[in-house]
Protein backbone atom coordinates (compact mmCIF):
# COMPACT_ATOMS: atom_id res chain seq x y z
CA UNK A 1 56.88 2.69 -30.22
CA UNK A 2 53.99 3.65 -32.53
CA UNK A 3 51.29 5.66 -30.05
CA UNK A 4 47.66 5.66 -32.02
CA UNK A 5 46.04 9.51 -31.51
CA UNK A 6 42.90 11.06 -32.26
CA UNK A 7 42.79 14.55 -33.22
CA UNK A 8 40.00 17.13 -32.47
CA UNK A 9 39.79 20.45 -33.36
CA UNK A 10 37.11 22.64 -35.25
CA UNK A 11 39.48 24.18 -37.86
CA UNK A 12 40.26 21.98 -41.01
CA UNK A 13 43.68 22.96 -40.86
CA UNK A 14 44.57 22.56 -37.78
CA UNK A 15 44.00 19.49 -37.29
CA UNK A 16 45.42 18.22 -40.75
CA UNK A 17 49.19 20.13 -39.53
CA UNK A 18 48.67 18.62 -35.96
CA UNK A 19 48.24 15.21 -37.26
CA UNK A 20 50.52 15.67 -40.09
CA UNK A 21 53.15 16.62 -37.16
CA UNK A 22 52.22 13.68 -35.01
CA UNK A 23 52.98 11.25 -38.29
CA UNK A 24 56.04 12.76 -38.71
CA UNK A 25 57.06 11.99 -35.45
CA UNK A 26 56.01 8.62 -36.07
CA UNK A 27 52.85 8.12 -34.61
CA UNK A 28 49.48 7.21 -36.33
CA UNK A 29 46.86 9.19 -36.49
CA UNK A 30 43.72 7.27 -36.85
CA UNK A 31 40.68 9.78 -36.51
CA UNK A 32 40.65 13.48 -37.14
CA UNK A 33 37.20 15.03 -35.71
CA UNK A 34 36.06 18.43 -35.82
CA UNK A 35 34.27 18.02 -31.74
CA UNK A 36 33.29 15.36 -30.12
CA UNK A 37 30.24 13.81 -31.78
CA UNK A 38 32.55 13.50 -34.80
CA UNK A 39 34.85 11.51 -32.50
CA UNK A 40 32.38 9.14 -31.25
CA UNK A 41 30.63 8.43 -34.35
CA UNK A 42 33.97 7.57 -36.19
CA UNK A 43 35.39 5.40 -33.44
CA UNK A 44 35.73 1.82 -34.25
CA UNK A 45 37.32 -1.16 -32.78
CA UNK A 46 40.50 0.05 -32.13
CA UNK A 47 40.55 3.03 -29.59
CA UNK A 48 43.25 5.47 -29.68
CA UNK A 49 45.54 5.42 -26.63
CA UNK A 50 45.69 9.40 -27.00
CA UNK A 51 43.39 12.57 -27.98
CA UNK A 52 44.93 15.88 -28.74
CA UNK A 53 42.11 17.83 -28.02
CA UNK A 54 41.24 21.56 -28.77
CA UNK A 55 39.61 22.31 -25.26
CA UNK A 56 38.44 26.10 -26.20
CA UNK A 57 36.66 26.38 -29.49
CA UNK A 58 34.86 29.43 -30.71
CA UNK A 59 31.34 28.37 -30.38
CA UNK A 60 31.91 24.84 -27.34
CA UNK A 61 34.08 24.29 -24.60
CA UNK A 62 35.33 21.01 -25.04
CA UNK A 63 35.42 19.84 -21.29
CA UNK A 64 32.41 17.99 -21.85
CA UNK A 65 33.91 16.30 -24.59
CA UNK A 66 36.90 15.22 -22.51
CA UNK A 67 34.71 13.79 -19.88
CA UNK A 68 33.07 12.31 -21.66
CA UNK A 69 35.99 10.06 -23.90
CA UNK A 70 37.20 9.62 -20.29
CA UNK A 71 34.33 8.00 -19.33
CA UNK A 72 33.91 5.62 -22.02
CA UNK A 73 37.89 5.21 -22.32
CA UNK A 74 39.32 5.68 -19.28
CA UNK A 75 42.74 4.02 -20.57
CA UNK A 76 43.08 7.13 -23.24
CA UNK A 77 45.76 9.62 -22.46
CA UNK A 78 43.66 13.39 -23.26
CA UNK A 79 46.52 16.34 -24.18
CA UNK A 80 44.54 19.37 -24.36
CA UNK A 81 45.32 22.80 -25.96
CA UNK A 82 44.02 25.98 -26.17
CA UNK A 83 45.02 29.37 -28.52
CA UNK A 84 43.16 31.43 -25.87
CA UNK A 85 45.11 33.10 -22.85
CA UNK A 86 43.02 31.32 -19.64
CA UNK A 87 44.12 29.76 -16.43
CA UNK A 88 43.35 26.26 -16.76
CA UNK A 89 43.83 24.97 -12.92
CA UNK A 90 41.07 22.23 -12.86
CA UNK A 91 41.88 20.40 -16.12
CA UNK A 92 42.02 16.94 -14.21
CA UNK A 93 38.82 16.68 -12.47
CA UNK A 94 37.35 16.74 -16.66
CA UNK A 95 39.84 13.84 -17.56
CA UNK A 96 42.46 15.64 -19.33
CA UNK A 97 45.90 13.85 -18.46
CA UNK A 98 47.73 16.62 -19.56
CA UNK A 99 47.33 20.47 -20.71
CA UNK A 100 49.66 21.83 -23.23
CA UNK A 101 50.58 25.45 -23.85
CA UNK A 102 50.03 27.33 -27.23
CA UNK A 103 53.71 27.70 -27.88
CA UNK A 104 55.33 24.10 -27.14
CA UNK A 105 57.43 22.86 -29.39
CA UNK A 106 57.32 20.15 -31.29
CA UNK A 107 60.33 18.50 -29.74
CA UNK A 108 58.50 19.03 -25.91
CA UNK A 109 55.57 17.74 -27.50
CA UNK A 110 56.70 14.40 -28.68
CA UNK A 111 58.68 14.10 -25.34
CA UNK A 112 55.42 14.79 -23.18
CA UNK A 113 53.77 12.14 -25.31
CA UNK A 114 56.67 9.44 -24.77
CA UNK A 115 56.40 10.52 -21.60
CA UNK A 116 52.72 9.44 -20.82
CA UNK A 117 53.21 6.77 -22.86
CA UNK A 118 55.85 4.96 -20.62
């Protein structure tokens, strides 16, 4: 099973090793966006059945963001992630399917993935 992502994060790097890791793990990566604008404006015709998403950037909180892919792709699984130390108890009521902690590995990861995917 090949799942399609999207990648958002602010930092460059970042989100080149997170979809580097997600291709190694044999998914495809088809957009890597620094926020959401960047997402929407390089969305096409095929729609990526997941977004890792960065939900706590230095300068936007991203649950706007998730809402809003959400809304206008309700069939898209949203993993979000954050660096930052926060409780994050209301994730679903802004779409997010699923919040991951900083230090998961990449083994849990793929396994939460084929585990919303199924």
């Amino acid at each position: 099973m090949c799942a399609i992502f999207a990648v958002i994060d602010s930092y460059d790097l970042i989100r080149v090793a997170f979809s580097q890791q997600l291709q190694k793990m044999g998914f495809e990566v088809i957009i890597e966006a620094k926020n959401g604008d960047d997402f929407m404006q390089q969305i096409g015709s095929v729609v990526p059945g997941f977004c890792l998403l960065d939900i706590d950037t230095p300068t936007i909180h991203q649950y706007t963001t998730a809402r809003r892919i959400k809304q206008q792709y309700p069939s898209m699984n949203i993993l979000a992630y954050t660096l930052f130390e926060r409780n994050y108890t209301k994730v679903e009521e802004y779409g997010i399917d699923l919040f991951l902690p900083k230090n998961i590995s990449l083994q849990q990861l793929k396994a939460k993935i084929l585990e919303l995917a199924s």
